[in-house]
N, C-alpha and C. Protein backbone atom coordinates (compact mmCIF):
# COMPACT_ATOMS: atom_id res chain seq x y z
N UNK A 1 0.82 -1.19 0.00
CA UNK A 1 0.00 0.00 0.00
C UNK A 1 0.86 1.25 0.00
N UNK A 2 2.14 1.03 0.39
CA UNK A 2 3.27 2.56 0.63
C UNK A 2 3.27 3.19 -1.14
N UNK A 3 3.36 2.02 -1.90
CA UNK A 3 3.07 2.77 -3.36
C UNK A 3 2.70 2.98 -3.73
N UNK A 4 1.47 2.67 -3.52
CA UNK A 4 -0.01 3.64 -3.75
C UNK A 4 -0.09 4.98 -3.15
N UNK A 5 0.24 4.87 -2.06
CA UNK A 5 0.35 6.44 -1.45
C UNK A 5 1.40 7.15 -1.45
N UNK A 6 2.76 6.61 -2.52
CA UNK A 6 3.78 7.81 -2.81
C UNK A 6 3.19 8.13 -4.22
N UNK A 7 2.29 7.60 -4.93
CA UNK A 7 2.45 8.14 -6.39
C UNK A 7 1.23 8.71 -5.99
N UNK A 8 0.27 8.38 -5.10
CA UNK A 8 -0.76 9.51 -4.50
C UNK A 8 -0.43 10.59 -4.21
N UNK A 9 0.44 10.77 -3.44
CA UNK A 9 0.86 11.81 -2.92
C UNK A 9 1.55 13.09 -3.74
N UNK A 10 2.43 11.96 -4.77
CA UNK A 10 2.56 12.63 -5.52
C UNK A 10 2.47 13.47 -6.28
N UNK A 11 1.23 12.65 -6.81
CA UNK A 11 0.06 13.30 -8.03
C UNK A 11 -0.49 14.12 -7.62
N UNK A 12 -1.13 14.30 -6.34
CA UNK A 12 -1.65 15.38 -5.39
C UNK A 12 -1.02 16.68 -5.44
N UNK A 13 0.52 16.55 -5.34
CA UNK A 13 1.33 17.83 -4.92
C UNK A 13 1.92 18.02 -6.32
N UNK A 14 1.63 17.98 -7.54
CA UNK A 14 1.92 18.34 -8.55
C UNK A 14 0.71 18.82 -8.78
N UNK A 15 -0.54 18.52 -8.52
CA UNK A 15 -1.68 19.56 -8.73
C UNK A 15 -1.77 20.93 -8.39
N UNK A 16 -0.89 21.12 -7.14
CA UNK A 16 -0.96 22.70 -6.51
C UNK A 16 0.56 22.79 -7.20
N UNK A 17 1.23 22.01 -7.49
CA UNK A 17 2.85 22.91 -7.84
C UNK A 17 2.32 24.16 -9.07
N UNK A 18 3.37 25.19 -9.11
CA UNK A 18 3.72 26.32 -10.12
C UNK A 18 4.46 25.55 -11.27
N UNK A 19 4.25 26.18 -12.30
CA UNK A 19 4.99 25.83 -13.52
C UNK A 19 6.31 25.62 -13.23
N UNK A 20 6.91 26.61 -12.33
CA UNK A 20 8.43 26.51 -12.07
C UNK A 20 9.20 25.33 -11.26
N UNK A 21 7.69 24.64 -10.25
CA UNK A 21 8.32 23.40 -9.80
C UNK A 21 8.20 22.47 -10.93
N UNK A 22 7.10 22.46 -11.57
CA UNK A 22 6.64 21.32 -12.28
C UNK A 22 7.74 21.37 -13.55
N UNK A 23 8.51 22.16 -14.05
CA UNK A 23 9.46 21.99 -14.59
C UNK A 23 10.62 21.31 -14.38
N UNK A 24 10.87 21.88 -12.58
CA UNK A 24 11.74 21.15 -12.33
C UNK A 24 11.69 19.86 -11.67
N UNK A 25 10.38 19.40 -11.81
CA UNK A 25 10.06 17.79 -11.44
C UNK A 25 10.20 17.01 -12.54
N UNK A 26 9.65 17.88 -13.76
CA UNK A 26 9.76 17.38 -15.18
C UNK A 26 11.28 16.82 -15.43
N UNK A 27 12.38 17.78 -15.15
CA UNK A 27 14.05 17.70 -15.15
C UNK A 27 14.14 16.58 -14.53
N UNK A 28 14.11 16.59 -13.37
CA UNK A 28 14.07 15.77 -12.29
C UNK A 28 13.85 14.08 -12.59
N UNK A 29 12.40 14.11 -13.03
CA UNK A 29 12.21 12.54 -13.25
C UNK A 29 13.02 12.23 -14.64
N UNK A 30 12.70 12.80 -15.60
CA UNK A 30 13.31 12.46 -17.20
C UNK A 30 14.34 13.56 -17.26
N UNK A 31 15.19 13.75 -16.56
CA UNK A 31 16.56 13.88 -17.31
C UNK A 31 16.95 14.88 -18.19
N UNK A 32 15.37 15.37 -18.34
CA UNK A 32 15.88 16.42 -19.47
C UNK A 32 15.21 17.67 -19.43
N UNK A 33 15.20 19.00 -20.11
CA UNK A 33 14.34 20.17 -20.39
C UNK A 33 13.47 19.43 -20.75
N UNK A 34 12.12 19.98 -20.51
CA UNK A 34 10.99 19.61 -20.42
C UNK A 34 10.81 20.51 -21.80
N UNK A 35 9.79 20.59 -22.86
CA UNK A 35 9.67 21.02 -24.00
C UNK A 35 9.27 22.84 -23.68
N UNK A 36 9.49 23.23 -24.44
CA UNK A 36 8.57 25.28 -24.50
C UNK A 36 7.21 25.08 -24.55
N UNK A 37 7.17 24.29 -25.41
CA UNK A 37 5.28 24.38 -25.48
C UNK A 37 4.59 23.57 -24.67
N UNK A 38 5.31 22.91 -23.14
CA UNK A 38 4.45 22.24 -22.26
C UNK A 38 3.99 23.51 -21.52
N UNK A 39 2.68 23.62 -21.43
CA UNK A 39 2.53 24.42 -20.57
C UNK A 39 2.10 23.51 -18.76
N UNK A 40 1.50 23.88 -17.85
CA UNK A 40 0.99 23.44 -16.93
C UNK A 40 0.13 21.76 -16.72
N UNK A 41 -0.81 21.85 -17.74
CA UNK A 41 -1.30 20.26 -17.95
C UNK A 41 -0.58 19.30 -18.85
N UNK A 42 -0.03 19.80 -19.79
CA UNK A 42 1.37 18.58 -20.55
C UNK A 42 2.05 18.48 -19.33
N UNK A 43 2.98 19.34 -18.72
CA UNK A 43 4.27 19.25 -17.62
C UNK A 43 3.44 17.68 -17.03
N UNK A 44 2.02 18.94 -15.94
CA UNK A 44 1.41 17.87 -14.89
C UNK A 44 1.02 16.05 -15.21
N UNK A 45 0.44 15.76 -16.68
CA UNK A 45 0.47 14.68 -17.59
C UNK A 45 1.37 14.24 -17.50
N UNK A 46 2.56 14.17 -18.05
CA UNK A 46 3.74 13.84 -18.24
C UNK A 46 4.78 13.21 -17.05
N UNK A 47 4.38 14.49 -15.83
CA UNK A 47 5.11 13.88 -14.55
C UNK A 47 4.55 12.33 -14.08
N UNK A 48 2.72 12.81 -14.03
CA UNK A 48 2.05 11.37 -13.85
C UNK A 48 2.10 10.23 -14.75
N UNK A 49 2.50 10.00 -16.03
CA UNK A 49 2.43 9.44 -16.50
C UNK A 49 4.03 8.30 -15.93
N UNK A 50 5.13 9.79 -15.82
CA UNK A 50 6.44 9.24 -15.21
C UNK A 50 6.97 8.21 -14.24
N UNK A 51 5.44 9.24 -13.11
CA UNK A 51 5.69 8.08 -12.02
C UNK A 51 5.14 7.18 -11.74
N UNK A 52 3.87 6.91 -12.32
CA UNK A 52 3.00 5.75 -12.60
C UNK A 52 3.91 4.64 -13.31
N UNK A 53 4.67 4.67 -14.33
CA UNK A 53 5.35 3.68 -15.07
C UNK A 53 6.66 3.61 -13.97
N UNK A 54 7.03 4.63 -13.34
CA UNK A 54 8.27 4.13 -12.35
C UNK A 54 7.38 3.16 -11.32
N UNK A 55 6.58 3.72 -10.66
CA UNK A 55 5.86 2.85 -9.81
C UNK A 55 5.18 1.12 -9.95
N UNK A 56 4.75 1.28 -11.54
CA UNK A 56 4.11 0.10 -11.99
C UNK A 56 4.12 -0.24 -13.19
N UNK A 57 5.38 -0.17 -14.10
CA UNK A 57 5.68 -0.40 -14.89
C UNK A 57 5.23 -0.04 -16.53
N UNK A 58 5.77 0.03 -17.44
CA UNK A 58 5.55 0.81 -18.55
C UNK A 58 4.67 0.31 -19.61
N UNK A 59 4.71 0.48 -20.58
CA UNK A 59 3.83 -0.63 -21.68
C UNK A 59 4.93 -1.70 -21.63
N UNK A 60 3.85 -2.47 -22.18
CA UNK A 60 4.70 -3.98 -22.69
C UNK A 60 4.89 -3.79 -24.19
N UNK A 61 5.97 -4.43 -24.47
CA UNK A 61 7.04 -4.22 -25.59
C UNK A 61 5.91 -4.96 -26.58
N UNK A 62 4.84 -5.54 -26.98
CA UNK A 62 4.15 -5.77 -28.05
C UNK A 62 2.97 -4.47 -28.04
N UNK A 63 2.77 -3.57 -27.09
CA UNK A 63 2.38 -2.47 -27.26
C UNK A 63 2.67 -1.51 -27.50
N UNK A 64 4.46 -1.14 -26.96
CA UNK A 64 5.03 -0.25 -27.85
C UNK A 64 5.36 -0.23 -29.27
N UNK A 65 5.85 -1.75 -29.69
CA UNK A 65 5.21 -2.20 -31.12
C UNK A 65 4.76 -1.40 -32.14
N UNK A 66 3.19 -2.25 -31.64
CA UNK A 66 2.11 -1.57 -32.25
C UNK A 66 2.16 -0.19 -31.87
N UNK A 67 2.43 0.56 -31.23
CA UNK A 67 2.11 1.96 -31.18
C UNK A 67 3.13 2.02 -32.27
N UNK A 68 4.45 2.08 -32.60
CA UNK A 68 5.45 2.82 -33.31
C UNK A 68 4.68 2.30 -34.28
N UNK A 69 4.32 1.05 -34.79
CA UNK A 69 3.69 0.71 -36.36
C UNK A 69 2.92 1.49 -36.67
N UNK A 70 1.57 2.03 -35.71
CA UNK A 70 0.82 2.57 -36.41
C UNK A 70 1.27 4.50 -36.30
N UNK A 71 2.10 4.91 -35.27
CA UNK A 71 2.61 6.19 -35.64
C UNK A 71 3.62 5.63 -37.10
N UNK A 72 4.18 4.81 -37.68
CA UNK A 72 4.97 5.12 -38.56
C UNK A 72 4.21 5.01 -39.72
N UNK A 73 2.96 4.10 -39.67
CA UNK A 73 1.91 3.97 -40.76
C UNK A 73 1.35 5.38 -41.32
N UNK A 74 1.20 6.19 -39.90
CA UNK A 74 0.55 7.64 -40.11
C UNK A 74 1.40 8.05 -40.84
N UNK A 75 2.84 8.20 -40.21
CA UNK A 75 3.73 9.39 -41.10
C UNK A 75 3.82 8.94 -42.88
N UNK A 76 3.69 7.57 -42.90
CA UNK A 76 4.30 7.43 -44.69
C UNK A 76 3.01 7.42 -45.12
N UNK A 77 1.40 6.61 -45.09
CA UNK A 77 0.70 6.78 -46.02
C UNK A 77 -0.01 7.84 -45.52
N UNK A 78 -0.47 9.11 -44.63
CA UNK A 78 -1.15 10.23 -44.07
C UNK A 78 -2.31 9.36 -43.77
N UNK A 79 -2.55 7.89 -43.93
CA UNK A 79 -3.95 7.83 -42.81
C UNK A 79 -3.63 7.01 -41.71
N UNK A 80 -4.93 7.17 -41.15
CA UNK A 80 -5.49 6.53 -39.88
C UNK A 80 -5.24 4.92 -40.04
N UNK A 81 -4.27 4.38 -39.56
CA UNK A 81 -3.77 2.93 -39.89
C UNK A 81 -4.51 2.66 -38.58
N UNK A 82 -5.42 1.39 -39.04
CA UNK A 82 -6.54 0.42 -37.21
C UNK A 82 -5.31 -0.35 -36.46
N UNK A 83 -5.33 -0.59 -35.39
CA UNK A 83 -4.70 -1.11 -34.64
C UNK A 83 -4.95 -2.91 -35.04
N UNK A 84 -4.08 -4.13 -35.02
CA UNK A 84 -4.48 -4.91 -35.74
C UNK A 84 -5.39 -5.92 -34.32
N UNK A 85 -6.79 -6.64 -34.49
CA UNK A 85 -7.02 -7.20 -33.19
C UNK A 85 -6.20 -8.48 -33.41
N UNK A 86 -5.77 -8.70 -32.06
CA UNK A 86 -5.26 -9.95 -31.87
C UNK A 86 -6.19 -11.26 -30.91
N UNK A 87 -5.62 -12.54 -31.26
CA UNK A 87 -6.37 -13.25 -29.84
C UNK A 87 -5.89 -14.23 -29.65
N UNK A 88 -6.09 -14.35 -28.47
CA UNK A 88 -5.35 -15.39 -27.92
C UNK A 88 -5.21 -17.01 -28.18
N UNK A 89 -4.61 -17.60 -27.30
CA UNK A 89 -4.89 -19.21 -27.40
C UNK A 89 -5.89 -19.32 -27.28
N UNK A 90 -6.31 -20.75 -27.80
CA UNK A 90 -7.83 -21.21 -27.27
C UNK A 90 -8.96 -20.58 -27.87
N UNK A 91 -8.30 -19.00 -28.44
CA UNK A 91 -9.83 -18.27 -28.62
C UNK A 91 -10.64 -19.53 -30.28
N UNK A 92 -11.88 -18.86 -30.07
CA UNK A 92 -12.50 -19.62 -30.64
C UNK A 92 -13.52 -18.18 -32.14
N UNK A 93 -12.87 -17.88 -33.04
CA UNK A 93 -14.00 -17.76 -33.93
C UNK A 93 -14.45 -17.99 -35.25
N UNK A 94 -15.79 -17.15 -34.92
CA UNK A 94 -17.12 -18.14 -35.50
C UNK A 94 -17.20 -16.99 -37.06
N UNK A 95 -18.17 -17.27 -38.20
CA UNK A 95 -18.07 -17.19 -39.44
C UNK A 95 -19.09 -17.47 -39.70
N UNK A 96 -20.49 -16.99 -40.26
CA UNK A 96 -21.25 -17.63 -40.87
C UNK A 96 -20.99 -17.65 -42.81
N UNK A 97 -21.21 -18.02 -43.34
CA UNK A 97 -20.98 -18.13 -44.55
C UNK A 97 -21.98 -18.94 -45.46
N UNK A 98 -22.80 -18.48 -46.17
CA UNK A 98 -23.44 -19.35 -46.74
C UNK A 98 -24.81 -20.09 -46.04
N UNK A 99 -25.17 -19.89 -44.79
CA UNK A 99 -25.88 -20.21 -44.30
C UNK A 99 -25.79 -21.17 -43.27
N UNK A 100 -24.17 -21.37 -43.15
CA UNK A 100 -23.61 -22.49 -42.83
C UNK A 100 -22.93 -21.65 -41.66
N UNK A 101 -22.57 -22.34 -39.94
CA UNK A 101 -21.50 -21.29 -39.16
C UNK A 101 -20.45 -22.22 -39.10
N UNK A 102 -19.28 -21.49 -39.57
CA UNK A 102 -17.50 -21.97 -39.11
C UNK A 102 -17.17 -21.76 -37.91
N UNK A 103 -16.73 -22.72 -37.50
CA UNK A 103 -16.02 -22.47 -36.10
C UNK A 103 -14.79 -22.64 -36.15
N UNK A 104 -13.47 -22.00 -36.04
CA UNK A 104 -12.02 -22.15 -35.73
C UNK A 104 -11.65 -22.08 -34.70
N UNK A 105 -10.30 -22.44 -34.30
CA UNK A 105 -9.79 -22.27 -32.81
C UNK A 105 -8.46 -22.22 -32.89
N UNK A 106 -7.76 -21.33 -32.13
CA UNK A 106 -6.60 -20.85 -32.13
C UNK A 106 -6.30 -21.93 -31.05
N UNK A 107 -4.60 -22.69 -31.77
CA UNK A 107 -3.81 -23.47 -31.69
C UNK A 107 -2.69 -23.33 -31.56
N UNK A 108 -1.40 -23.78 -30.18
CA UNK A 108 -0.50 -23.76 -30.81
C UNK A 108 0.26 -24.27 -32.11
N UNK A 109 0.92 -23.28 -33.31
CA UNK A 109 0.92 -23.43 -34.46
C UNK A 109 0.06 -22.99 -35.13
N UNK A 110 -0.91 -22.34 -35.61
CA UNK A 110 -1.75 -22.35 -35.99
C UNK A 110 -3.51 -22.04 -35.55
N UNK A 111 -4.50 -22.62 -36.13
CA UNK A 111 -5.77 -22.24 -36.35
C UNK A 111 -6.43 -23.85 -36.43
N UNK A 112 -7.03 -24.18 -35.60
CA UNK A 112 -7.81 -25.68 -36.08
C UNK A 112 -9.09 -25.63 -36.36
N UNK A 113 -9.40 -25.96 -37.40
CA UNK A 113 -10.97 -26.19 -38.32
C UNK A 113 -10.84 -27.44 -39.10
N UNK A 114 -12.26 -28.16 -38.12
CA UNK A 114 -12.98 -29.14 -39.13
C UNK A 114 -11.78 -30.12 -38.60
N UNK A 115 -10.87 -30.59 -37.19
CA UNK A 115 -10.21 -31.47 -36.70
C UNK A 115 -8.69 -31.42 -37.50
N UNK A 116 -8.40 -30.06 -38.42
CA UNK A 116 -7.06 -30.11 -38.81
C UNK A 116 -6.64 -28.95 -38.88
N UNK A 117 -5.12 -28.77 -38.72
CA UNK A 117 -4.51 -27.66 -38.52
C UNK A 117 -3.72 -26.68 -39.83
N UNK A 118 -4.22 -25.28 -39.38
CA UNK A 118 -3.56 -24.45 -40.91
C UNK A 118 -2.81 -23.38 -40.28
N UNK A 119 -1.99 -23.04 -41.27
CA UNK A 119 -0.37 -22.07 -40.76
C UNK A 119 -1.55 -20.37 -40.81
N UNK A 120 -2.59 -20.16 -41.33
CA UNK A 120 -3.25 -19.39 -41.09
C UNK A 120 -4.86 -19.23 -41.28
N UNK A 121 -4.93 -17.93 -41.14
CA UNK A 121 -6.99 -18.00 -41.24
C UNK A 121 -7.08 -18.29 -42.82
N UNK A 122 -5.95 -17.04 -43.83
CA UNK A 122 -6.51 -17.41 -45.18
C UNK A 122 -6.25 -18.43 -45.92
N UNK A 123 -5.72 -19.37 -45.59
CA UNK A 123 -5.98 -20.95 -45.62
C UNK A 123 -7.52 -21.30 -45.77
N UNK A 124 -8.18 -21.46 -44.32
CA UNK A 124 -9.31 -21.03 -44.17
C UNK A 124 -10.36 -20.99 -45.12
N UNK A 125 -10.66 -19.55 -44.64
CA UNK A 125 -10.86 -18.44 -45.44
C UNK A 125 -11.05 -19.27 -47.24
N UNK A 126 -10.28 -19.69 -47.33
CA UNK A 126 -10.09 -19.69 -48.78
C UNK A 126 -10.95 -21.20 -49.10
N UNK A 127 -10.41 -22.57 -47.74
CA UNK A 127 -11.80 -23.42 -47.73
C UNK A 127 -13.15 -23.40 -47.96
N UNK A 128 -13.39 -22.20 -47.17
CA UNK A 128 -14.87 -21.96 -47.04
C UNK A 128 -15.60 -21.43 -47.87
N UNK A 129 -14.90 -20.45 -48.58
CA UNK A 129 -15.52 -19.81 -49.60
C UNK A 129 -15.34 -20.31 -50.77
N UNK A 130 -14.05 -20.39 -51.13
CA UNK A 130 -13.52 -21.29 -52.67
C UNK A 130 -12.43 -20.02 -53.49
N UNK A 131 -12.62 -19.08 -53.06
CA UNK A 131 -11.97 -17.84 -53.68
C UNK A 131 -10.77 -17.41 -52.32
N UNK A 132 -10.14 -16.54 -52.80
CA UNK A 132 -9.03 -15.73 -52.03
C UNK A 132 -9.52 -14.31 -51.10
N UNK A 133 -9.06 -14.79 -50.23
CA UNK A 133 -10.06 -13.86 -49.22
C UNK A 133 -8.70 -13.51 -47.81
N UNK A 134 -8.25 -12.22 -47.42
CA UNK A 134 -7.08 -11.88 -45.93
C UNK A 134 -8.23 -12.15 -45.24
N UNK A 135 -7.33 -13.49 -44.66
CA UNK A 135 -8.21 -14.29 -43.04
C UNK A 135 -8.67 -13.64 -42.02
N UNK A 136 -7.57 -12.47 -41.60
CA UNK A 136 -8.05 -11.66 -40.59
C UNK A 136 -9.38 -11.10 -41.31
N UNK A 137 -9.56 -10.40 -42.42
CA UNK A 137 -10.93 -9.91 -42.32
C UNK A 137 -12.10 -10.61 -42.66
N UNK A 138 -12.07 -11.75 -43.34
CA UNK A 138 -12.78 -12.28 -43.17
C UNK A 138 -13.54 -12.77 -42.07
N UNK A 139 -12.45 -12.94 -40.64
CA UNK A 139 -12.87 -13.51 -39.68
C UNK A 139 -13.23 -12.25 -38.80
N UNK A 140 -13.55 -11.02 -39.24
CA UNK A 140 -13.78 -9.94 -38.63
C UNK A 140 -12.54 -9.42 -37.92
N UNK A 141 -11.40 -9.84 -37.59
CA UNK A 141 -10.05 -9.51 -36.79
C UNK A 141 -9.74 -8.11 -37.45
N UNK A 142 -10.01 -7.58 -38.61
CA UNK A 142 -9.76 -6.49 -39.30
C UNK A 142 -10.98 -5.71 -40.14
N UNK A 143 -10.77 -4.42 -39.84
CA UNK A 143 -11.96 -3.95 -40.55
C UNK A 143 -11.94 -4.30 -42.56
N UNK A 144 -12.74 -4.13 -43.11
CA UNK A 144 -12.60 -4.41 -44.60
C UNK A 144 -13.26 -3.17 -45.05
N UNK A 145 -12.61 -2.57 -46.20
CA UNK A 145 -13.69 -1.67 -46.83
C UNK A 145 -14.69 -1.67 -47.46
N UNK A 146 -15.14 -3.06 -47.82
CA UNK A 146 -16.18 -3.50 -48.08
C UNK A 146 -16.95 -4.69 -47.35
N UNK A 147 -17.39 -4.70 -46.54
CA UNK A 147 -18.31 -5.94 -45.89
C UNK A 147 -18.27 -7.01 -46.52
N UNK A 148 -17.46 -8.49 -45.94
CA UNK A 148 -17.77 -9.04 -46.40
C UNK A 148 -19.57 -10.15 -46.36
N UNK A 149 -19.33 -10.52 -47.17
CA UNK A 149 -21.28 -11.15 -46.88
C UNK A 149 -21.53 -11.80 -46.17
């Protein structure tokens, strides 16, 4: 409970600090000049964000990942790149198609449908329908720009 109530405390007394402390808390935790254009709520953000990840640790390295992918997606094509969904072991999904529902299940190795195993969904995907189809969207894991049916 003592770390709960130093980053409490914390956070508390950066609410009443002046720009001039909160700068120099800014120095303080990261090492560095704090930017010109932080004013008062960037500084105050920033400190909390600091000591929250000192206190309880930072993103996990498949989230920083994905964050740099999709900031680097922004900078080269100028759009809004989706975050990709992922899922876990075991997960299980479903597909209707045809009138018919698919069920898959995430495997180590792979995806199991119909009692056998494939290196991916558009494997799949490509069973069920008969044509070429990206597994993730088919299986809804990704948005499509056109719905599939």
């Amino acid at each position: 409970m003592a770390k709960s109530k130093s980053l409490t405390d914390s956070l508390s007394s950066s609410k009443a600090a002046g720009i001039a402390d909160l700068r120099r808390t800014y120095r303080e935790l990261l090492a560095c000049e704090p930017p010109s254009a932080f004013g008062p709520d960037l500084l105050k953000l920033s400190i909390a964000y600091e000591t929250q990840r000192r206190e309880h640790g930072g993103l996990s390295r498949l989230t920083q990942r994905e964050l740099q992918r999709l900031a680097h997606s922004n900078r080269t094509s100028g759009s809004s790149a989706k975050p990709v969904q992922r899922v876990g072991k075991n997960a299980a999904l479903f597909r209707d198609w045809n009138g018919q529902q698919h069920r898959v299940r995430t495997v180590d190795g792979g995806y199991e449908y119909n009692g056998e195993i494939y290196g991916n969904l558009s494997q799949i995907a490509r069973l069920i329908t008969g044509t070429r189809w990206n597994g993730p969207r088919f299986f809804g894991l990704r948005e499509s720009t056109s719905a599939p049916q």
